[in-house]
C-alpha atoms as a PDB file:
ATOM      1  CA  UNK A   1       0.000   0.000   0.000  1.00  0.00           C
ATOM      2  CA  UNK A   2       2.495   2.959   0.876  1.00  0.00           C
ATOM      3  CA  UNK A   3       4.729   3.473  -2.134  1.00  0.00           C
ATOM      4  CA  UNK A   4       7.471   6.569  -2.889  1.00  0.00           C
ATOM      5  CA  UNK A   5       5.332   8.817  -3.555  1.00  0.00           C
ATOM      6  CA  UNK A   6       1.894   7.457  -3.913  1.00  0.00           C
ATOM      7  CA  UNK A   7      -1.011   5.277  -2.054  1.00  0.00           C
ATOM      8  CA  UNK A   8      -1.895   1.654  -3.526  1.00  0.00           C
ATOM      9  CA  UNK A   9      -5.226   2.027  -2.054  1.00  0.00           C
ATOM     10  CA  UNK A  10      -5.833   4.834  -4.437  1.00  0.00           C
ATOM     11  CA  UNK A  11      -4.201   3.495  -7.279  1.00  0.00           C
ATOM     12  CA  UNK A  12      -6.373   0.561  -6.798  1.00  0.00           C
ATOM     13  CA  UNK A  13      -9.725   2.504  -7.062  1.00  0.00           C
ATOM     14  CA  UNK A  14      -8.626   3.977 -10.102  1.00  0.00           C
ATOM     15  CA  UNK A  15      -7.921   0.992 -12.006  1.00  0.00           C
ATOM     16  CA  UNK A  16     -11.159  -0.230 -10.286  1.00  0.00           C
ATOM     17  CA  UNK A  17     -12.912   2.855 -11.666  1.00  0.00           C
ATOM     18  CA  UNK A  18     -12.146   2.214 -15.348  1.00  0.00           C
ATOM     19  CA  UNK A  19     -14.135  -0.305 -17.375  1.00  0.00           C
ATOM     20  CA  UNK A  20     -10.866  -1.138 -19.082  1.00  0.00           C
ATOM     21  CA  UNK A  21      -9.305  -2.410 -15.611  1.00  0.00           C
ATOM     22  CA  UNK A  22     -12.261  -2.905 -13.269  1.00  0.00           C
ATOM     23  CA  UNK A  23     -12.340  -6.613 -13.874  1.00  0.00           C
ATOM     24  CA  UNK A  24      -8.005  -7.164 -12.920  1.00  0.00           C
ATOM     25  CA  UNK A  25      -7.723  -8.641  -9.391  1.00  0.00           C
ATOM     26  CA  UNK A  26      -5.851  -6.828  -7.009  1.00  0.00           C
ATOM     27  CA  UNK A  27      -4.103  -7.496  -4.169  1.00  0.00           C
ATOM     28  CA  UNK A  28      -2.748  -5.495  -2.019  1.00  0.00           C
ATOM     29  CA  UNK A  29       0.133  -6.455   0.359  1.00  0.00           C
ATOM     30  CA  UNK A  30       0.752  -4.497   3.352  1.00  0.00           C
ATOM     31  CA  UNK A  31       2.660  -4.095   6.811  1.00  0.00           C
ATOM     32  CA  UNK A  32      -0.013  -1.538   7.900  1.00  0.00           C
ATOM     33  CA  UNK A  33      -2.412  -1.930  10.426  1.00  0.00           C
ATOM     34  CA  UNK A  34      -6.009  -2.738  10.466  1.00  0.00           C
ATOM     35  CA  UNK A  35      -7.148   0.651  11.720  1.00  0.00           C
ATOM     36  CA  UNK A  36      -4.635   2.429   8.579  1.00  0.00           C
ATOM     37  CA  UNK A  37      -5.187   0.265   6.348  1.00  0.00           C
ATOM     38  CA  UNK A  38      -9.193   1.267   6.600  1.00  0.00           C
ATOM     39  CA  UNK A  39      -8.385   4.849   6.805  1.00  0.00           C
ATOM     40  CA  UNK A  40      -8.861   5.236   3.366  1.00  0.00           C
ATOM     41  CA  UNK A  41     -11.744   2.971   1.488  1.00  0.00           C
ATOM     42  CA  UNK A  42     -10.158   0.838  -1.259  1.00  0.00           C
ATOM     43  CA  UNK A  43     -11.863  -1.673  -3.609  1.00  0.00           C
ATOM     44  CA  UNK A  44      -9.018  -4.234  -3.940  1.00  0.00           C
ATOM     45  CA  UNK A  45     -10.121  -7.857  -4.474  1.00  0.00           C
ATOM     46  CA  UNK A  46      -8.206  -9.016  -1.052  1.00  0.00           C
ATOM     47  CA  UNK A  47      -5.654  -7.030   1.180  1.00  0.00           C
ATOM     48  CA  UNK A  48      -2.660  -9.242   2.991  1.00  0.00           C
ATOM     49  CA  UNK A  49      -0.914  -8.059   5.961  1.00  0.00           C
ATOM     50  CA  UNK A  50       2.605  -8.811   6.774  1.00  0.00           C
ATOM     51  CA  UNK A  51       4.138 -11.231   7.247  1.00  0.00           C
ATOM     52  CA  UNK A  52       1.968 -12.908   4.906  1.00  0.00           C
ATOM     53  CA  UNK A  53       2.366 -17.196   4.090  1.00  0.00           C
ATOM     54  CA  UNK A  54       2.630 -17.942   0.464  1.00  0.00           C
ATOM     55  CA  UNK A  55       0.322 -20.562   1.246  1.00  0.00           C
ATOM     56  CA  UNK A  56      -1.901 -17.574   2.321  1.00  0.00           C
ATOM     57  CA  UNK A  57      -1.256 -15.852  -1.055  1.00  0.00           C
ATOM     58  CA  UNK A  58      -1.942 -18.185  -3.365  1.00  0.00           C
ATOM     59  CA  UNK A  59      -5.078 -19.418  -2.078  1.00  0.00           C
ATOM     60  CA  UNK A  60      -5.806 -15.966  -2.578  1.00  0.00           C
ATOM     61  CA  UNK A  61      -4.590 -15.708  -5.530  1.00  0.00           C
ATOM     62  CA  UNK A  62      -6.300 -19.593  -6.865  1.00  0.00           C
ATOM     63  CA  UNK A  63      -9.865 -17.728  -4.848  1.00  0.00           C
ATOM     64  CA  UNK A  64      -9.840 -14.661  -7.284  1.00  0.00           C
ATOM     65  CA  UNK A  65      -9.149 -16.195 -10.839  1.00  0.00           C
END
């Protein structure tokens, strides 16, 4: 989610936003907290939080395809 100089969350709801992009799954992976990570609304397809299993993600990943 926190990039340089930009916000994944927001990112994310553009691409969501555009009929060319709205139907890529997203992910987003993230060491922020519950209560940050909700401080701004997002419409990814799943959010993981750190330390994450790659188990974890690719169930995720298997779930959204």
């Amino acid at each position: 989610i926190k990039l340089d100089d930009k916000d994944g969350r927001l990112i994310c709801n553009d691409l969501k936003a555009k009929s060319v992009t709205e139907h890529i799954p997203i992910i987003l992976i993230t060491g922020l907290s519950y209560n940050e990570i909700s401080e701004i609304d997002c419409t990814a397809d799943a959010i993981l939080r750190k330390p994450f299993s790659i188990a974890n993600l690719l169930r995720t990943i298997n779930d959204l395809l």
